[in-house]
Protein backbone atom coordinates (compact mmCIF):
# COMPACT_ATOMS: atom_id res chain seq x y z
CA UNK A 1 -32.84 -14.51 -34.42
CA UNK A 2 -30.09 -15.63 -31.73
CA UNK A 3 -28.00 -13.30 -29.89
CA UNK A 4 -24.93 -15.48 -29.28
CA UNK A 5 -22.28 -13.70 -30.50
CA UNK A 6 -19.31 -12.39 -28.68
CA UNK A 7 -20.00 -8.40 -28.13
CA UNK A 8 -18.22 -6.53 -31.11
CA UNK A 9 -16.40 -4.61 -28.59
CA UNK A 10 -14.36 -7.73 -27.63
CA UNK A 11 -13.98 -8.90 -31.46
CA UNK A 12 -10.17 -7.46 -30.98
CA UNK A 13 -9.60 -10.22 -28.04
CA UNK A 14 -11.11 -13.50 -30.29
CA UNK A 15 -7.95 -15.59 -30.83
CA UNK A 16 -9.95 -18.62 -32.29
CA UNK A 17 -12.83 -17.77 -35.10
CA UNK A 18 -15.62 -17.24 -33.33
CA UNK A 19 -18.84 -18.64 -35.99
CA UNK A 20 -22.16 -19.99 -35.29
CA UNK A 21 -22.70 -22.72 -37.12
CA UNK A 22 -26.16 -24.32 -37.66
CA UNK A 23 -27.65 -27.48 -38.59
CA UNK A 24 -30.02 -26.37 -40.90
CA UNK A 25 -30.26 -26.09 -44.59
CA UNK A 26 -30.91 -22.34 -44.45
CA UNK A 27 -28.26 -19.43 -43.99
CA UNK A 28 -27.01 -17.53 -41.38
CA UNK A 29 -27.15 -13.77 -41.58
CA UNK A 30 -25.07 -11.66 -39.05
CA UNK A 31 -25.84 -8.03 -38.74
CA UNK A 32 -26.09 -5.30 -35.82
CA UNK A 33 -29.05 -4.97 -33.60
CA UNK A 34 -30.24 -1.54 -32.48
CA UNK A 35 -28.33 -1.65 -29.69
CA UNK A 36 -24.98 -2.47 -31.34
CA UNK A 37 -25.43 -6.26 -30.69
CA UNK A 38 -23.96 -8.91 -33.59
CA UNK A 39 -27.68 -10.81 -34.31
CA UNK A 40 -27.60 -13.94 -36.20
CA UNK A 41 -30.50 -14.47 -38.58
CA UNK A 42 -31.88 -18.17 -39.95
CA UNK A 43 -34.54 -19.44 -40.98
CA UNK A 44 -35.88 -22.62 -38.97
CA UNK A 45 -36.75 -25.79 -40.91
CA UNK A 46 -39.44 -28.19 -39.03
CA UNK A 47 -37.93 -30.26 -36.50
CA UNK A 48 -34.66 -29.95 -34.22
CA UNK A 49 -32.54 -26.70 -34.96
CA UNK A 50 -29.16 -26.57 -33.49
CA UNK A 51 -27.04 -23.63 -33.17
CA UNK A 52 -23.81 -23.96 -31.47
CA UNK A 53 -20.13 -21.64 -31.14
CA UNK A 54 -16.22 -22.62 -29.61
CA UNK A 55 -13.79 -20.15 -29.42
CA UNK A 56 -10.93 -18.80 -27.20
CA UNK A 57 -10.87 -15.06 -26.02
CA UNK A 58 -8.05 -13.30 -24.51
CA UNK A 59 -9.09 -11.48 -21.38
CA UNK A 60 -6.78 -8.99 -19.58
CA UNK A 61 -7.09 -11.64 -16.39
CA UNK A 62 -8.28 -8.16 -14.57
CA UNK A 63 -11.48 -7.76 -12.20
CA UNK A 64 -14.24 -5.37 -13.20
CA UNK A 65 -13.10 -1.50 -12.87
CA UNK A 66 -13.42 0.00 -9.47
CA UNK A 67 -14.25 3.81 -9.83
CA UNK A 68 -15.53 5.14 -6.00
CA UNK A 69 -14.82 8.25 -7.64
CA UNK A 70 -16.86 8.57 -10.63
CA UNK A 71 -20.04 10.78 -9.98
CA UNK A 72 -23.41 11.04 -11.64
CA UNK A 73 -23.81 12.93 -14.69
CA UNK A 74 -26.28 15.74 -14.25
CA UNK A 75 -29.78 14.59 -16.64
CA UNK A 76 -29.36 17.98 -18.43
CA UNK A 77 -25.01 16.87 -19.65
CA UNK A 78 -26.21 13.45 -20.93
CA UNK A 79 -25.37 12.58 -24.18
CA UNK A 80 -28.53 11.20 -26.07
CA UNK A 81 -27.29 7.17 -26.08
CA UNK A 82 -26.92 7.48 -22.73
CA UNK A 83 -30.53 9.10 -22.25
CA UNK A 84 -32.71 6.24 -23.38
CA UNK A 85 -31.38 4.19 -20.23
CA UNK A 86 -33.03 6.52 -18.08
CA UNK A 87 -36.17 5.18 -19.59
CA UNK A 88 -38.58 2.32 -17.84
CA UNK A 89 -38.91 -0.92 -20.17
CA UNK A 90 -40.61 -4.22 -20.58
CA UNK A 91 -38.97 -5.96 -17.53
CA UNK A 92 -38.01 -2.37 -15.36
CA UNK A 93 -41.15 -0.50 -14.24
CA UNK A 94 -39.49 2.78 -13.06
CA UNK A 95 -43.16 4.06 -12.60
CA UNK A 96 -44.23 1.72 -9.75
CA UNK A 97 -40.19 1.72 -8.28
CA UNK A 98 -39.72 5.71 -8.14
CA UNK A 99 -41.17 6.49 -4.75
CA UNK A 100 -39.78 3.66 -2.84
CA UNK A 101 -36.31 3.99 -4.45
CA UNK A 102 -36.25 7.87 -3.76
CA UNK A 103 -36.92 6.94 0.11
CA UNK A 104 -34.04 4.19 0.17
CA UNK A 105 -31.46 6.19 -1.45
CA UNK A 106 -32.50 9.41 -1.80
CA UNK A 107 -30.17 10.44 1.25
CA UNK A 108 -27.33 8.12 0.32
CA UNK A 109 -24.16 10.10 -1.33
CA UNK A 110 -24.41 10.66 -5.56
CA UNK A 111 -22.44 8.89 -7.61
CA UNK A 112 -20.87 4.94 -7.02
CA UNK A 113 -22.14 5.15 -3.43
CA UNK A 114 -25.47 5.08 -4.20
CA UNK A 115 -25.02 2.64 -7.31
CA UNK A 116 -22.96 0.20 -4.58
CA UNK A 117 -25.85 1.05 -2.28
CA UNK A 118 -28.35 -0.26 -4.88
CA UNK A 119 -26.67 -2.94 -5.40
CA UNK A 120 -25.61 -3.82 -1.79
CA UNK A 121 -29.94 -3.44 -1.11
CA UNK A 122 -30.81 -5.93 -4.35
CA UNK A 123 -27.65 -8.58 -3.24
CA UNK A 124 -29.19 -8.81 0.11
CA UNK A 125 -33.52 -8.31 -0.86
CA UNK A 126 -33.42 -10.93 -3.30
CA UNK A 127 -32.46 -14.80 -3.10
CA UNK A 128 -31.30 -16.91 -5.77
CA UNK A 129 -31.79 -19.75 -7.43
CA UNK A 130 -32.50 -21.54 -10.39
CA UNK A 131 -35.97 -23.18 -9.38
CA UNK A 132 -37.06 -19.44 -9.29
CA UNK A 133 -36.56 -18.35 -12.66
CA UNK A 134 -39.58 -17.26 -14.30
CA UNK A 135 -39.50 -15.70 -17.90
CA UNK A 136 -42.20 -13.08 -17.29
CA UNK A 137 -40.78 -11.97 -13.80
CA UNK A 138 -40.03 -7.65 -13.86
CA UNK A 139 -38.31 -6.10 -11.40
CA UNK A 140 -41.07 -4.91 -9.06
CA UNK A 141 -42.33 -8.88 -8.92
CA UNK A 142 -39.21 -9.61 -8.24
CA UNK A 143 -38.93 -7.17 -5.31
CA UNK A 144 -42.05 -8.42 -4.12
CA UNK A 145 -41.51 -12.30 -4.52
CA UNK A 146 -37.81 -11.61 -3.15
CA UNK A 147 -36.37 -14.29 -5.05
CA UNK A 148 -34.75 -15.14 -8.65
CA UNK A 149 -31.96 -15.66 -10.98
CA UNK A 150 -29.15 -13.29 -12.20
CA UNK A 151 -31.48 -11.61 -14.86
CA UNK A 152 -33.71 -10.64 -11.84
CA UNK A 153 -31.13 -9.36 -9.69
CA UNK A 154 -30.27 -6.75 -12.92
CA UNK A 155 -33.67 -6.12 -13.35
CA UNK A 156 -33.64 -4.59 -10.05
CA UNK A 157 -31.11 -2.86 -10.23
CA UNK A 158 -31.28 -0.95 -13.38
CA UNK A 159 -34.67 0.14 -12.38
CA UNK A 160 -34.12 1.56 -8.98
CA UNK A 161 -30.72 2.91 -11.08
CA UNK A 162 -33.28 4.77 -13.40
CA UNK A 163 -35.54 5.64 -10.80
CA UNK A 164 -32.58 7.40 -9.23
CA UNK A 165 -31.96 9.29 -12.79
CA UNK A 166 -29.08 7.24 -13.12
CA UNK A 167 -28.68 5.76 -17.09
CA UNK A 168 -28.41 1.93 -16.29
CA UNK A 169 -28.21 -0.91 -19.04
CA UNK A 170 -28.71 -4.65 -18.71
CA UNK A 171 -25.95 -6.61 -20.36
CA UNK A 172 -25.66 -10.49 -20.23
CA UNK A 173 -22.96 -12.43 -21.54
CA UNK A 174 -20.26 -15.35 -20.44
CA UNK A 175 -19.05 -15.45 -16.28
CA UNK A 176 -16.89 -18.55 -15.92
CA UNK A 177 -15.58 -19.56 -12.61
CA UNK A 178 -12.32 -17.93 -12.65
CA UNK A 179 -10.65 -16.42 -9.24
CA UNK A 180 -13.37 -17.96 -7.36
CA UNK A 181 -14.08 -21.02 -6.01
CA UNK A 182 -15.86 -23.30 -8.86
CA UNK A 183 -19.55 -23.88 -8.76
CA UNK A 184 -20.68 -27.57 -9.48
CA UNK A 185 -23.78 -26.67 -11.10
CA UNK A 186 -24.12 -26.93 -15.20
CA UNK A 187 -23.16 -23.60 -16.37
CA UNK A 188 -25.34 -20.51 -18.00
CA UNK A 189 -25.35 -17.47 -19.87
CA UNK A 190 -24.53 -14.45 -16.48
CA UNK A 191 -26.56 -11.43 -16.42
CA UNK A 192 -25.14 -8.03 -14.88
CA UNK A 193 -25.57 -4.23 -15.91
CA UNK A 194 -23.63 -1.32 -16.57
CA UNK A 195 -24.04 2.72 -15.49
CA UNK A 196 -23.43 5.72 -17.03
CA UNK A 197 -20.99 7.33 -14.47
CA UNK A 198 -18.62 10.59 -14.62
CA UNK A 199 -18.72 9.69 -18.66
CA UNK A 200 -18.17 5.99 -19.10
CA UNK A 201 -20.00 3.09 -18.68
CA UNK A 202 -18.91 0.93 -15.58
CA UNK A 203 -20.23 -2.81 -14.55
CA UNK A 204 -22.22 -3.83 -11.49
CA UNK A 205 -23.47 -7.15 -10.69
CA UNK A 206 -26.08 -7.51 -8.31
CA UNK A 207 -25.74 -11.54 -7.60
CA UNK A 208 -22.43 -11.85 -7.05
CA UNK A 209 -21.73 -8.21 -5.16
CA UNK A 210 -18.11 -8.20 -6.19
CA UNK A 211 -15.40 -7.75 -8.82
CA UNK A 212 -15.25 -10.45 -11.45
CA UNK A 213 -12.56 -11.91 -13.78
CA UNK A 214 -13.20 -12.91 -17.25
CA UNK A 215 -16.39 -11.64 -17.67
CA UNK A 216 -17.50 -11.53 -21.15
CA UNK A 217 -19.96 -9.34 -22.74
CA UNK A 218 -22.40 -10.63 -25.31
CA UNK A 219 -25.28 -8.53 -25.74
CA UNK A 220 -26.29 -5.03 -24.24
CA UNK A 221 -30.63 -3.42 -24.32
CA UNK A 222 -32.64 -2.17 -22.15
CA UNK A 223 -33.80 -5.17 -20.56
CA UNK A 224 -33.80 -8.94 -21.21
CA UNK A 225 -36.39 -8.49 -23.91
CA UNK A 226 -33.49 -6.65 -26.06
CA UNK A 227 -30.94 -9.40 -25.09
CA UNK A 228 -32.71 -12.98 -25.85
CA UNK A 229 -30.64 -15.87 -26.50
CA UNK A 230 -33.28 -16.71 -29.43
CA UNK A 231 -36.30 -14.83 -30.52
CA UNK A 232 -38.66 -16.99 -32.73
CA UNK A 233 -41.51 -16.14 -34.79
CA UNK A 234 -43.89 -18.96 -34.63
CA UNK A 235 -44.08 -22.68 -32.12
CA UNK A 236 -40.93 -23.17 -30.73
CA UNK A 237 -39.43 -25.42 -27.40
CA UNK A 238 -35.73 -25.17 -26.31
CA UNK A 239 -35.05 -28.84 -25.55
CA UNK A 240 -31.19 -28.64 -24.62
CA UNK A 241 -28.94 -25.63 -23.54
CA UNK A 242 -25.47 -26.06 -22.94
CA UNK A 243 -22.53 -23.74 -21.72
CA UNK A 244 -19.07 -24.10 -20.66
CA UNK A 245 -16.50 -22.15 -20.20
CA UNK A 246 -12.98 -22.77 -19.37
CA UNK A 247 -9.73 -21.05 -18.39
CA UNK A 248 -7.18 -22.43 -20.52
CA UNK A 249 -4.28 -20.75 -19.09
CA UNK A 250 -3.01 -18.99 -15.67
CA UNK A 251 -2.43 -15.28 -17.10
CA UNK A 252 -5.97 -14.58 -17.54
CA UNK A 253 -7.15 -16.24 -20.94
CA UNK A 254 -10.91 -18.07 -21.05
CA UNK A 255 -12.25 -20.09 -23.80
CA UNK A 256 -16.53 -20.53 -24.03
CA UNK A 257 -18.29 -22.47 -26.12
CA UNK A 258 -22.68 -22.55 -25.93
């Protein structure tokens, strides 16, 4: 099962058919996940199995929504798909985070303060880099170790989000170097999260600490274990992984490809 698909929320900006193709001699079956995700279902033959996508996307060439106004939403006035987000998960163990985030923010002002304060603490705890990324890594080892990738960095956050009964989701999609200065380094999936805030969902993102162009959504859970490029059922090895994404224009349009 691959989760590679553009989010269906975006479907109304694809510009270019966006289809996984496949090399193998078995279908592909797209449906929705639990979480409103387009999965794309195959059956692996023996051997190498490559799944690939190009497309171009229209984005509105706009950073991520700044809201310094939105407030929390009291736990009582939270609509139910909102609710499970307040939960602890695979990779977020609200449990052994709830004391220590209550002391760090429990003084700082409700609402996008004390999200931008969460995220201002992860940004500056944790150092990245790509010779840290470790599958099994939650958010408390990663507090601990004080290092990882992007998908660490959101781990964080949503759970000291949660901890402050604040819904938080992860969310992981394409983040191409656009309005910023361009990284060298091969390219990769981005991981950020969104909170539930005065009714709406907004985005954080806990690496980079700052509004982002062209940032598009792929997948949305819990944690990383609902938002896996691939989940296999039996021996598998990823032997090659390969992103781009590219600005094709000046007002704001980005083509991606994996």
């Amino acid at each position: 099962m691959a989760l590679l698909s553009v989010h269906p929320s975006r479907a109304g900006d694809i510009r270019t058919p966006a289809i996984i193709t496949s090399n193998g001699p078995a279908p592909l079956v797209a449906s929705l996940d639990e979480f409103g995700n387009l999965r794309t279902r195959t059956i692996a033959p023996a051997g190498i199995l490559q799944l690939s996508t190009n497309f171009v996307i229209e984005d509105s060439g706009l950073p991520d929504d700044y809201a310094p106004w939105a407030q929390e939403v009291p736990v009582a006035e939270l609509p139910d798909e909102a609710v499970q987000f307040l939960m602890g998960s695979r990779y977020c163990e609200t449990d052994r985070l709830s004391q220590m985030a209550w002391s760090l923010f429990g003084n700082t002002p409700r609402g996008w303060a004390r999200v931008q304060a969460i995220v201002d603490y992860v940004h500056n705890r944790l150092t990245f880099g790509y010779q840290f990324a470790r599958a099994t890594r939650t958010a408390w080892e990663g507090h601990e170790e004080r290092v990882g990738v992007c998908r660490d960095f959101a781990h964080l956050a949503v759970a000291l989000c949660r901890c402050m009964n604040i819904p938080a989701r992860y969310a992981t999609g394409y983040l191409g170097d656009i309005g910023v200065p361009v990284v060298p380094a091969p390219m990769d999936f981005s991981a950020w999260f969104e909170v539930y805030l005065g009714g709406r969902w907004y985005t954080f993102d806990a690496r980079h600490n700052k509004p982002r162009i062209g940032r598009i959504l792929m997948a949305r859970g819990r944690d990383a274990a609902d938002c896996a490029i691939t989940t296999t059922f039996g021996q598998s090895r990823l032997t090659q992984f390969k992103i781009v994404t590219e600005e094709v224009s000046n007002i704001g349009k980005a083509t991606a490809a994996a």
